[in-house]
PDB file of N, CA and C in Angstrom:
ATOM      1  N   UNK A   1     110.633  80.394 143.095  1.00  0.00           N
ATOM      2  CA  UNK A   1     111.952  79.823 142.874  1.00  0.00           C
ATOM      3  C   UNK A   1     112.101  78.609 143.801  1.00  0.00           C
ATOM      4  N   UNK A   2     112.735  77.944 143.084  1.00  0.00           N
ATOM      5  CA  UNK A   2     112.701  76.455 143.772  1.00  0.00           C
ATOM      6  C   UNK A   2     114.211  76.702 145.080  1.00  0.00           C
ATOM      7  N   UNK A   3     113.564  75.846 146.285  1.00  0.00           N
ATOM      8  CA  UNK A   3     114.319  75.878 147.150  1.00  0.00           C
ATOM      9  C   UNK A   3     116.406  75.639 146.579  1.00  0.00           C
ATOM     10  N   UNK A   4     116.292  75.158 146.216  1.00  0.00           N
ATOM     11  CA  UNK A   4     117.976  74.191 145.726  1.00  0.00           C
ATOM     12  C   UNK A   4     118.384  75.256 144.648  1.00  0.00           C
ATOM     13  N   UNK A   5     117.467  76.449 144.208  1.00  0.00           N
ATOM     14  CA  UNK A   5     118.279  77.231 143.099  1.00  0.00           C
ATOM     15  C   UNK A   5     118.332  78.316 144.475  1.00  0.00           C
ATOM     16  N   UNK A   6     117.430  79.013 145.233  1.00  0.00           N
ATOM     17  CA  UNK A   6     117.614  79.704 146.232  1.00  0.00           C
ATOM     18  C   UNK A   6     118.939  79.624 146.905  1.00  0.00           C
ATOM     19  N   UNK A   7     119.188  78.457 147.369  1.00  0.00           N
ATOM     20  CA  UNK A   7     119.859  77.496 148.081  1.00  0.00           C
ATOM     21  C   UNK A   7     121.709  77.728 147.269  1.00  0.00           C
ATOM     22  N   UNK A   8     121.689  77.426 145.874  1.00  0.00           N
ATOM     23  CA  UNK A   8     122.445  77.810 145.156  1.00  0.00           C
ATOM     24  C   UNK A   8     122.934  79.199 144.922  1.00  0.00           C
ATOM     25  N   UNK A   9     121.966  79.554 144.820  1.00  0.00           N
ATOM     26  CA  UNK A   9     122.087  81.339 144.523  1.00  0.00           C
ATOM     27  C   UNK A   9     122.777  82.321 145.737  1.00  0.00           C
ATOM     28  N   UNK A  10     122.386  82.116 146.912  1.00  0.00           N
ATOM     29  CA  UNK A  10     122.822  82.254 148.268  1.00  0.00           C
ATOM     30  C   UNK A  10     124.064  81.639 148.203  1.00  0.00           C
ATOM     31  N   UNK A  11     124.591  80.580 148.522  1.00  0.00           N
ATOM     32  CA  UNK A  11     125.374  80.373 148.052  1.00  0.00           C
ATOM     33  C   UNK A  11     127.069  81.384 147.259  1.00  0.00           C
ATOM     34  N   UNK A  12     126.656  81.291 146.190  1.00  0.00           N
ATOM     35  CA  UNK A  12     127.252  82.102 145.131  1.00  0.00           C
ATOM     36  C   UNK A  12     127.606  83.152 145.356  1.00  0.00           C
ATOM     37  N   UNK A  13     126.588  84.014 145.928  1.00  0.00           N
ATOM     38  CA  UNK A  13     126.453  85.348 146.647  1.00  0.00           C
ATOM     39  C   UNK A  13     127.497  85.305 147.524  1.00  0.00           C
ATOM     40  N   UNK A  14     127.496  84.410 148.314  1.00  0.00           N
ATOM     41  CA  UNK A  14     128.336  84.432 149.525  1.00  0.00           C
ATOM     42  C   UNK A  14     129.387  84.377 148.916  1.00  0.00           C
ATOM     43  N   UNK A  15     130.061  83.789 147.987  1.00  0.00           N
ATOM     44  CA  UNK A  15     131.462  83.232 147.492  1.00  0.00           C
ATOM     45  C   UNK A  15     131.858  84.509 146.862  1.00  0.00           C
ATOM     46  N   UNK A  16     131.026  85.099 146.447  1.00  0.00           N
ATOM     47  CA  UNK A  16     131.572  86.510 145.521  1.00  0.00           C
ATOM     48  C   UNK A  16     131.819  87.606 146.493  1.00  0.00           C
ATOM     49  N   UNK A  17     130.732  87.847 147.248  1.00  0.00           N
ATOM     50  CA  UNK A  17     130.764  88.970 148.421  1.00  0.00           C
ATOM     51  C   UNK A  17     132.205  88.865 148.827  1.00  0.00           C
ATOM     52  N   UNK A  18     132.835  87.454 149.802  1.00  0.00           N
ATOM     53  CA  UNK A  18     133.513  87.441 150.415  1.00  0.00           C
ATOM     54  C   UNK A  18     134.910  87.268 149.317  1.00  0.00           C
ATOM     55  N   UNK A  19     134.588  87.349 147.972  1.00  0.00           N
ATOM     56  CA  UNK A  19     136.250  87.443 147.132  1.00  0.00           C
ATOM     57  C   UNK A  19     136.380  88.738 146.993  1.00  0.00           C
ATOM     58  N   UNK A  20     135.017  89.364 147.263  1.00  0.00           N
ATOM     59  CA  UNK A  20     135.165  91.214 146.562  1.00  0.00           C
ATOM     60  C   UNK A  20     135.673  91.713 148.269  1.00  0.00           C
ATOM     61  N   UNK A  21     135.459  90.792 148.872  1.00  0.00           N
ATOM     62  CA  UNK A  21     135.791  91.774 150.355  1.00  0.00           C
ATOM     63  C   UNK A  21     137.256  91.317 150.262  1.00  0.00           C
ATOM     64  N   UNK A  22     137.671  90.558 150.226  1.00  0.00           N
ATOM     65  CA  UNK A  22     138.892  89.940 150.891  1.00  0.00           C
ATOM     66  C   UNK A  22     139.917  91.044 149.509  1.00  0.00           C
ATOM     67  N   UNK A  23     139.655  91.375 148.540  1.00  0.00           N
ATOM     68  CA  UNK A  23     140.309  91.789 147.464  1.00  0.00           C
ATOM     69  C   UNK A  23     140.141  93.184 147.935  1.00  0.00           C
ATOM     70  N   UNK A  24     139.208  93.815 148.584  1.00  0.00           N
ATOM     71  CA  UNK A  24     139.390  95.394 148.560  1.00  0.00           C
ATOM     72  C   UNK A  24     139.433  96.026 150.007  1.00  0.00           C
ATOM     73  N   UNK A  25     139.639  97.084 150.432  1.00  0.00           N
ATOM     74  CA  UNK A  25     139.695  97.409 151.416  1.00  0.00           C
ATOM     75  C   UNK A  25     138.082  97.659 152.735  1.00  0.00           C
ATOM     76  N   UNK A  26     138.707  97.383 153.822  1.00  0.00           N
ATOM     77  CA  UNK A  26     137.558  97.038 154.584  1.00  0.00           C
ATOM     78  C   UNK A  26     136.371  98.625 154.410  1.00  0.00           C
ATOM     79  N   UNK A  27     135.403  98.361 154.430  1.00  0.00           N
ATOM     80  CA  UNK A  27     134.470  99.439 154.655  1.00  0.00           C
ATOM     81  C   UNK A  27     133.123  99.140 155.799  1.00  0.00           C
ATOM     82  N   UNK A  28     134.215  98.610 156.884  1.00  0.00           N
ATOM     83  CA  UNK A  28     132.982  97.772 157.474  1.00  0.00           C
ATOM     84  C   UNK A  28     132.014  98.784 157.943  1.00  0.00           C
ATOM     85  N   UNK A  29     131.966 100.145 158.218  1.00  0.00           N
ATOM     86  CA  UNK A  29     130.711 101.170 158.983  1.00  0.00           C
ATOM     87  C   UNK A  29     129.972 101.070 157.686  1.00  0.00           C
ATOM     88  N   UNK A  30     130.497 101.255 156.257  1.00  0.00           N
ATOM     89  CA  UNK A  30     129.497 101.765 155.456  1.00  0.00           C
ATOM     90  C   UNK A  30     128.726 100.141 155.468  1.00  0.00           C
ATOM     91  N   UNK A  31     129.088  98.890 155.544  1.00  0.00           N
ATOM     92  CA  UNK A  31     128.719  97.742 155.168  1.00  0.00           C
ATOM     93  C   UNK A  31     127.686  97.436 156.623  1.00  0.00           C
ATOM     94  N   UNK A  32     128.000  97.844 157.750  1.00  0.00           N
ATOM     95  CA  UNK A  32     126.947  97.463 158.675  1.00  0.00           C
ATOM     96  C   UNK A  32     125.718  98.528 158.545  1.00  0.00           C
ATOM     97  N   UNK A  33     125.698  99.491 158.194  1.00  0.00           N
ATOM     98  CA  UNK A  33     124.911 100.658 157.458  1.00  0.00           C
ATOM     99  C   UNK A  33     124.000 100.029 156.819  1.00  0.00           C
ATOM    100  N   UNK A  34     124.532  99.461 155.917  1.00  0.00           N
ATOM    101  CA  UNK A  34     123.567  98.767 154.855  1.00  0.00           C
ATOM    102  C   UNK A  34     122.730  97.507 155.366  1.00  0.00           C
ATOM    103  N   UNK A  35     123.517  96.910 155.966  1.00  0.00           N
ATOM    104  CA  UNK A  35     123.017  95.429 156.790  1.00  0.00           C
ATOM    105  C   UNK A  35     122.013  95.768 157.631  1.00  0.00           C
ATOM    106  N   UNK A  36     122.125  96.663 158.745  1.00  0.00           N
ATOM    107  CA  UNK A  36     121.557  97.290 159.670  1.00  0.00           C
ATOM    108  C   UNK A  36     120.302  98.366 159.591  1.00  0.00           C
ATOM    109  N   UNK A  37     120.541  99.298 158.412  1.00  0.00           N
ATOM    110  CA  UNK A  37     119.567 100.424 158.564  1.00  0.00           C
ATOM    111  C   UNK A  37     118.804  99.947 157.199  1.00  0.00           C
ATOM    112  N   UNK A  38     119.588  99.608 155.863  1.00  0.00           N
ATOM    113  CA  UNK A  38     118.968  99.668 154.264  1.00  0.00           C
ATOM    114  C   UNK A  38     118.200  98.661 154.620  1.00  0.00           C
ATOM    115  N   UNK A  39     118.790  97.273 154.820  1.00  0.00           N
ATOM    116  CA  UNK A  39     118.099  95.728 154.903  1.00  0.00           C
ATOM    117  C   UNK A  39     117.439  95.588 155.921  1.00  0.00           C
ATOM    118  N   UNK A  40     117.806  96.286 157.223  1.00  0.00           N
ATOM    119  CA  UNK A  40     116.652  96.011 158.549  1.00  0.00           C
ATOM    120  C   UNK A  40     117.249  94.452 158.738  1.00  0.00           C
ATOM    121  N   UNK A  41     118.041  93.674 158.887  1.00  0.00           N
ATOM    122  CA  UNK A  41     118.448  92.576 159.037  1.00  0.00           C
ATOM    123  C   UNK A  41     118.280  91.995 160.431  1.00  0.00           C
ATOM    124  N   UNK A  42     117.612  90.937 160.654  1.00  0.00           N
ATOM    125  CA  UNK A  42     117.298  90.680 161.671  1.00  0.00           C
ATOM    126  C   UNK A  42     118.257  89.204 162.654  1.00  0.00           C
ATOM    127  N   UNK A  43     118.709  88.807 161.488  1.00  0.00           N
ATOM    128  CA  UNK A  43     119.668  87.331 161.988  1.00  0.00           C
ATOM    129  C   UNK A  43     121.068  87.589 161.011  1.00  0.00           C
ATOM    130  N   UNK A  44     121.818  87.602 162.199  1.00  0.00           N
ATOM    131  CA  UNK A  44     123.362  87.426 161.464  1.00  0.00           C
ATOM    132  C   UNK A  44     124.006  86.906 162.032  1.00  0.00           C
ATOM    133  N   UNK A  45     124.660  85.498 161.160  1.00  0.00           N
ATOM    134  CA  UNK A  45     125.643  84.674 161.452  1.00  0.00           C
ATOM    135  C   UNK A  45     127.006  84.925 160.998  1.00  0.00           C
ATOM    136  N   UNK A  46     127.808  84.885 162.307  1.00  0.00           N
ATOM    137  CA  UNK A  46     129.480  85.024 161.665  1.00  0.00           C
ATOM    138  C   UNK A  46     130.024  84.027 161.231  1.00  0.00           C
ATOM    139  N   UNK A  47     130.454  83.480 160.106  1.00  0.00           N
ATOM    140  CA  UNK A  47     131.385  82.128 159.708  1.00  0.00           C
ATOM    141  C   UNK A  47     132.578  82.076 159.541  1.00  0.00           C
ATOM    142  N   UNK A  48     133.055  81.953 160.860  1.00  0.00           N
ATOM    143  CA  UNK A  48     134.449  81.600 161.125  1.00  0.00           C
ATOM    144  C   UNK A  48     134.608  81.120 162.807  1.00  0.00           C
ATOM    145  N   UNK A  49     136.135  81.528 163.024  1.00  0.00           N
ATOM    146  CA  UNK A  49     136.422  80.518 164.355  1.00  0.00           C
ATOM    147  C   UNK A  49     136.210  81.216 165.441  1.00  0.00           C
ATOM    148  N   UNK A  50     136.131  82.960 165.164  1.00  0.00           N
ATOM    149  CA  UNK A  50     135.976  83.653 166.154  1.00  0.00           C
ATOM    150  C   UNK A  50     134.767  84.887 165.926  1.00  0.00           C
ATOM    151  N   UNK A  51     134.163  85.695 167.085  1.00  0.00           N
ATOM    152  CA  UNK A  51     133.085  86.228 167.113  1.00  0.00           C
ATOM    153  C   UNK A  51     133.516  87.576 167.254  1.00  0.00           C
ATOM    154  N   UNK A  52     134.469  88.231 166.238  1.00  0.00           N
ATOM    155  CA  UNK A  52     134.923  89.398 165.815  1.00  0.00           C
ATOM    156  C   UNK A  52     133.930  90.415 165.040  1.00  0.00           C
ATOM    157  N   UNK A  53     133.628  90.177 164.518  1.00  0.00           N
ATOM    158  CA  UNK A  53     132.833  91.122 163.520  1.00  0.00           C
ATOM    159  C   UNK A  53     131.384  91.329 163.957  1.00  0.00           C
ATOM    160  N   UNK A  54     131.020  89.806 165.062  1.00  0.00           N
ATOM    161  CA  UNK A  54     129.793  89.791 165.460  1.00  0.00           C
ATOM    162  C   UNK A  54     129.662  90.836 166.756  1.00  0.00           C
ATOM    163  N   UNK A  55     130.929  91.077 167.617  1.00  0.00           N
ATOM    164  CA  UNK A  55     131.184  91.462 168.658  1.00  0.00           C
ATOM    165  C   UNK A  55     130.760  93.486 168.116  1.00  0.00           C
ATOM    166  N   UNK A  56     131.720  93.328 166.702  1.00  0.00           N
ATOM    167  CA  UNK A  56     131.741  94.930 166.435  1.00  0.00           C
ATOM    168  C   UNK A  56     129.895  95.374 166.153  1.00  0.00           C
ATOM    169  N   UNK A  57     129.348  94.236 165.790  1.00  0.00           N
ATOM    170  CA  UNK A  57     128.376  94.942 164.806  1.00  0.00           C
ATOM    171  C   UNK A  57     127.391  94.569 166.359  1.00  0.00           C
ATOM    172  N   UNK A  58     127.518  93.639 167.400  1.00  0.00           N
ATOM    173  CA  UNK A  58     126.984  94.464 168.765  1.00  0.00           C
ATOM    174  C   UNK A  58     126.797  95.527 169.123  1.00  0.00           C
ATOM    175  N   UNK A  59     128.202  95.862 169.121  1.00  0.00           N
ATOM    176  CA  UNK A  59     128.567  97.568 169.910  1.00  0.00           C
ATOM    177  C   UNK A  59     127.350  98.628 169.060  1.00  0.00           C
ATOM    178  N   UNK A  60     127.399  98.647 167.535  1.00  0.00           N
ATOM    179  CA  UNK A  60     127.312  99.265 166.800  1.00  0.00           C
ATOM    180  C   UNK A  60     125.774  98.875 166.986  1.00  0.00           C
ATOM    181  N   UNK A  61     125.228  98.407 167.053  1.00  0.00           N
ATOM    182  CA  UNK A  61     123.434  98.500 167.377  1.00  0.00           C
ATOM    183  C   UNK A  61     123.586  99.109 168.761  1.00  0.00           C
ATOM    184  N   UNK A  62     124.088  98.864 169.889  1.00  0.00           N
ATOM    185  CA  UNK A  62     124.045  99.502 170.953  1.00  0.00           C
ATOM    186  C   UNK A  62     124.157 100.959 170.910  1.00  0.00           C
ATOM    187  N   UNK A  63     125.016 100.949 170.449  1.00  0.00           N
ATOM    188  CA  UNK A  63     125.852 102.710 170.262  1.00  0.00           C
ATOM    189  C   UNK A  63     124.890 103.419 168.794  1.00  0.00           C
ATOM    190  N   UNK A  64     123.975 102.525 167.867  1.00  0.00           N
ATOM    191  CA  UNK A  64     123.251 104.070 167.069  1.00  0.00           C
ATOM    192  C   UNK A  64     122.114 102.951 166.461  1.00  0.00           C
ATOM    193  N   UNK A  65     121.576 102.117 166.660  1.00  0.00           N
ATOM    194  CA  UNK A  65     120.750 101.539 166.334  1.00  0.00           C
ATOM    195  C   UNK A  65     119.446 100.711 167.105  1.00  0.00           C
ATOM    196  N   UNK A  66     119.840 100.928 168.829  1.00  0.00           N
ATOM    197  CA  UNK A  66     119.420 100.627 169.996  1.00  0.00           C
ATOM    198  C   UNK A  66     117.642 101.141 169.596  1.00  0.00           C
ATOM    199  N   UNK A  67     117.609 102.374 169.528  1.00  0.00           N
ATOM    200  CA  UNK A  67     117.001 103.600 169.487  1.00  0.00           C
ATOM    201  C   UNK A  67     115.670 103.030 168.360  1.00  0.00           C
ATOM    202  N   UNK A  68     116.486 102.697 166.905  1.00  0.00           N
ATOM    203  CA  UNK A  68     115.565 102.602 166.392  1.00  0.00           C
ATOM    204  C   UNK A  68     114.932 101.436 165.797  1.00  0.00           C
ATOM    205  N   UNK A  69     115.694 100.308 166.812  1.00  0.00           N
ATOM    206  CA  UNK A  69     115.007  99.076 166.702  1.00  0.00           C
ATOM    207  C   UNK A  69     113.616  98.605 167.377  1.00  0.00           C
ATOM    208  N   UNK A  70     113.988  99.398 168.612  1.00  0.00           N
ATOM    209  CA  UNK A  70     112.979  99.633 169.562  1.00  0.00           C
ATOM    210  C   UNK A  70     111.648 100.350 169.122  1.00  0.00           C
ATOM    211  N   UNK A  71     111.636 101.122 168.335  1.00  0.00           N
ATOM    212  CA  UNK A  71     110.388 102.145 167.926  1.00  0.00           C
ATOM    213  C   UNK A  71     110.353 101.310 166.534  1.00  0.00           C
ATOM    214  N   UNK A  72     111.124 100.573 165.920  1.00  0.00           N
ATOM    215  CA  UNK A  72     110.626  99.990 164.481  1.00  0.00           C
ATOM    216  C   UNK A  72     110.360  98.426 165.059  1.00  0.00           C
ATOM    217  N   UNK A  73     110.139  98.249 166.104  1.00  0.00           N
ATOM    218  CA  UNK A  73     110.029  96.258 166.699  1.00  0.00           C
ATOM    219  C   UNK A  73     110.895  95.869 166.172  1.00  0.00           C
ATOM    220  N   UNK A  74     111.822  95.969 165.505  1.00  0.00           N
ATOM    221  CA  UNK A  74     113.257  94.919 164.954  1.00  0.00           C
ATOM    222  C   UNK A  74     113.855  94.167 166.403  1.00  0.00           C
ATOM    223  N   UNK A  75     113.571  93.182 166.079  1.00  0.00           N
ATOM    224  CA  UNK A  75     114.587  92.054 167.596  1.00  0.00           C
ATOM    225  C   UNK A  75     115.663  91.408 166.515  1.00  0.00           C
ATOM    226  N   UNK A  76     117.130  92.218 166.902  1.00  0.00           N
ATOM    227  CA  UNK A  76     118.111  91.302 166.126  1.00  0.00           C
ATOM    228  C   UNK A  76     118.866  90.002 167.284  1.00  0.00           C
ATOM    229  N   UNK A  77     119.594  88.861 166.111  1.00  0.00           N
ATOM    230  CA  UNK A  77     120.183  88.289 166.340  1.00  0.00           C
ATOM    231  C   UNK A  77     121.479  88.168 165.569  1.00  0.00           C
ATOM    232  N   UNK A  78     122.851  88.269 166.447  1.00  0.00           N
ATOM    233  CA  UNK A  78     123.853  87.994 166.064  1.00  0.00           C
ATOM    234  C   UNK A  78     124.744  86.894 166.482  1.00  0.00           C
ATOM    235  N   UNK A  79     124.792  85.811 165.441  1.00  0.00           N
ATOM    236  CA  UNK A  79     125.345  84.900 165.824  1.00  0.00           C
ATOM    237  C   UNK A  79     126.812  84.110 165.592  1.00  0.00           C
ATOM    238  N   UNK A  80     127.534  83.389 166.109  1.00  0.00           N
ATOM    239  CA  UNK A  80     128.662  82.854 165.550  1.00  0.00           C
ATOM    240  C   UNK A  80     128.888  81.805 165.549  1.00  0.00           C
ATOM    241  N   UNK A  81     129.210  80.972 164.046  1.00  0.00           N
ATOM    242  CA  UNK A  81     129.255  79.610 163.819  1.00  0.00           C
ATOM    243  C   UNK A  81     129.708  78.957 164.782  1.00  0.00           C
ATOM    244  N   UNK A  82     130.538  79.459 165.457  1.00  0.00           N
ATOM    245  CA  UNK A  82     131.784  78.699 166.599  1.00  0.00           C
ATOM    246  C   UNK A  82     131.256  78.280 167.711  1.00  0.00           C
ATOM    247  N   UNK A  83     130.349  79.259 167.587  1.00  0.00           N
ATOM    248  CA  UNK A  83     129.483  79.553 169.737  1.00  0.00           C
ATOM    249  C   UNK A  83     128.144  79.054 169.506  1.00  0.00           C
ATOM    250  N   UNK A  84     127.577  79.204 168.890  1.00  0.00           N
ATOM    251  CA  UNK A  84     125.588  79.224 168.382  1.00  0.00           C
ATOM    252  C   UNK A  84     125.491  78.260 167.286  1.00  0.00           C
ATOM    253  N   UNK A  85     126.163  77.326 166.886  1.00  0.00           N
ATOM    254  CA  UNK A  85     125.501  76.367 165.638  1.00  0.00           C
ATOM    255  C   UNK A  85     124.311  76.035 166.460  1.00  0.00           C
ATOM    256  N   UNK A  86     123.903  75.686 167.278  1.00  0.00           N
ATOM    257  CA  UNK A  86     122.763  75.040 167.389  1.00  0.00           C
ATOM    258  C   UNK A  86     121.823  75.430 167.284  1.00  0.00           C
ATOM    259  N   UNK A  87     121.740  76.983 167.818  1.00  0.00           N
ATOM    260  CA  UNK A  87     120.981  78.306 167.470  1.00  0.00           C
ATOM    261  C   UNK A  87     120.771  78.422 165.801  1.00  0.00           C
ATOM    262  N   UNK A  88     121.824  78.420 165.396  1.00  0.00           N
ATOM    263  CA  UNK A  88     121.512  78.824 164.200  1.00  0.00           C
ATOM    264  C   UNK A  88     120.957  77.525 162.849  1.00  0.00           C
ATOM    265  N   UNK A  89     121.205  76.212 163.393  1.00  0.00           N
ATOM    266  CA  UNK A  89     120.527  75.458 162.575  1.00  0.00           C
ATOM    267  C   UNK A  89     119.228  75.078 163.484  1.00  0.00           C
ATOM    268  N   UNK A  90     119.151  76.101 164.558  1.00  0.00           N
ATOM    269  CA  UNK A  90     117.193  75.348 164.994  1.00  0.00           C
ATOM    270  C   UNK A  90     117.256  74.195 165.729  1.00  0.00           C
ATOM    271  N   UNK A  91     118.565  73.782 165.950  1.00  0.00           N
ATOM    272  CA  UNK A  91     118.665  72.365 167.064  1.00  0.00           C
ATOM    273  C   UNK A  91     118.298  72.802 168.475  1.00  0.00           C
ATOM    274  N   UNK A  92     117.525  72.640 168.928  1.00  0.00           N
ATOM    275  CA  UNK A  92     116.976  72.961 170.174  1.00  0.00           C
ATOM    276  C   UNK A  92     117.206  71.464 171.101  1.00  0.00           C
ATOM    277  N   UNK A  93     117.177  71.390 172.641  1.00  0.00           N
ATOM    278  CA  UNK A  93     116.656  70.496 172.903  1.00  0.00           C
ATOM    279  C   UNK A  93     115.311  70.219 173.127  1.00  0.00           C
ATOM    280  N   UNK A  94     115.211  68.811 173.011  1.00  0.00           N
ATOM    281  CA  UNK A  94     113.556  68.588 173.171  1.00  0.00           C
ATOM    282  C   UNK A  94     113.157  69.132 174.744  1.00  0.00           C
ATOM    283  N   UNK A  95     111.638  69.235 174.623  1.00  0.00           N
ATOM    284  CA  UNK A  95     111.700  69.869 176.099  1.00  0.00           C
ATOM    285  C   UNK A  95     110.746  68.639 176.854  1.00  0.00           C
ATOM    286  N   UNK A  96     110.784  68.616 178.043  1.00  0.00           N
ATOM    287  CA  UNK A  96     110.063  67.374 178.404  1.00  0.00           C
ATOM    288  C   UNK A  96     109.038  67.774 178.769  1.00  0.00           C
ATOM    289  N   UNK A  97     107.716  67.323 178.474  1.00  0.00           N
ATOM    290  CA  UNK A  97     106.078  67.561 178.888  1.00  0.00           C
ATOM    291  C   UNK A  97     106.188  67.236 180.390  1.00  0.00           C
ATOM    292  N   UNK A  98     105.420  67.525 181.263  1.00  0.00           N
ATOM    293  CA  UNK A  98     105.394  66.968 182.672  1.00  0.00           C
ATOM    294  C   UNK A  98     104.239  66.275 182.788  1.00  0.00           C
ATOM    295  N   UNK A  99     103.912  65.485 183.327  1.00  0.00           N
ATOM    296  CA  UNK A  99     103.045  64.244 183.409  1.00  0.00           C
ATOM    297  C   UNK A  99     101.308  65.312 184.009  1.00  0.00           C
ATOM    298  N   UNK A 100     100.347  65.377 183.433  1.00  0.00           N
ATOM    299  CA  UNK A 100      99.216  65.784 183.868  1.00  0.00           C
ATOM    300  C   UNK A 100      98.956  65.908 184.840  1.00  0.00           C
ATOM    301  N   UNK A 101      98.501  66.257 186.407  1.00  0.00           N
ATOM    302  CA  UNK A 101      98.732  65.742 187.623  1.00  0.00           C
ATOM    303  C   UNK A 101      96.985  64.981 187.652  1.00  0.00           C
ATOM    304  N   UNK A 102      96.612  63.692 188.644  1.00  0.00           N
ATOM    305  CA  UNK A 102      96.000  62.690 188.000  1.00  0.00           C
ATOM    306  C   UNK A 102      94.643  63.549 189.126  1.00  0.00           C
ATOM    307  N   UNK A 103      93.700  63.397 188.576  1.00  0.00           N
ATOM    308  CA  UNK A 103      92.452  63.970 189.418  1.00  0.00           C
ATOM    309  C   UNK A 103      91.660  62.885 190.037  1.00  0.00           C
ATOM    310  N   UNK A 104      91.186  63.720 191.336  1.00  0.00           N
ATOM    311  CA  UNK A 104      90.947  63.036 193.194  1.00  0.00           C
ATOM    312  C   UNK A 104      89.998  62.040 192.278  1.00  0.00           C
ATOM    313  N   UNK A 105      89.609  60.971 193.289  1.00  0.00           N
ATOM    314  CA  UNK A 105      88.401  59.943 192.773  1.00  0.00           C
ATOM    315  C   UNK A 105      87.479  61.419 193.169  1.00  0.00           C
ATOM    316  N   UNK A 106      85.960  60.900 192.582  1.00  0.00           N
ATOM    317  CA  UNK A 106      84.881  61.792 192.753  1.00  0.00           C
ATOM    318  C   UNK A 106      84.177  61.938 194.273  1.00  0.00           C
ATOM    319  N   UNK A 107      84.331  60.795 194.250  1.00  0.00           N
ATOM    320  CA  UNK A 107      83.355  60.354 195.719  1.00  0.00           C
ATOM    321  C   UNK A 107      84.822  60.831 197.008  1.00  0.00           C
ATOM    322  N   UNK A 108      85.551  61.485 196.982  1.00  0.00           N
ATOM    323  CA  UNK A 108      87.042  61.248 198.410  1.00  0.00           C
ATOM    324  C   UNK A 108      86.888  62.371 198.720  1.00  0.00           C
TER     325      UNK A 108
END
């Protein structure tokens, strides 16, 4: 699948997820359940102004998922648009090389 239908499709997903959430009542344990144990999810970004949901679904690896991230190698990341864009689009800063250090003449 071509990147820009991926790209699209994701997308879409997102727009529906978040009309079916906002329309029905919260089920956030059964929904981090799924995120967490079904999907094994390893990067999650919050999109909005504050780091609410990112904060809960912390606790909630600490408190029953600590255990079996550790024995399955899962390293998660939870992130929030507000705090981590840079993290999360890969903007790093450049890092600076340090100059070779220059070797003795032969003959000194």
């Amino acid at each position: 699948m071509r990147p820009e239908v991926e790209q699209e499709l994701a997308h879409t997903l997102l727009v529906e997820l978040l009309a079916y959430q906002f329309a029905s009542p919260v089920r956030w344990i059964e929904t981090q359940d799924v995120i967490l144990a079904e999907q094994r999810t390893e990067r999650i970004v919050e999109i909005g102004p504050a780091d609410t949901l990112g904060g809960m679904a912390r606790r909630t690896i600490a408190s029953k998922y600590e255990a079996y991230d550790a024995a399955t190698s899962v390293q998660r990341q939870i992130l929030c648009y507000s705090k981590d864009a840079k993290e999360i689009y890969y903007d790093v800063d450049p890092v600076e090389e340090e100059p070779e250090p220059e070797a003795a003449p032969a003959g000194a």
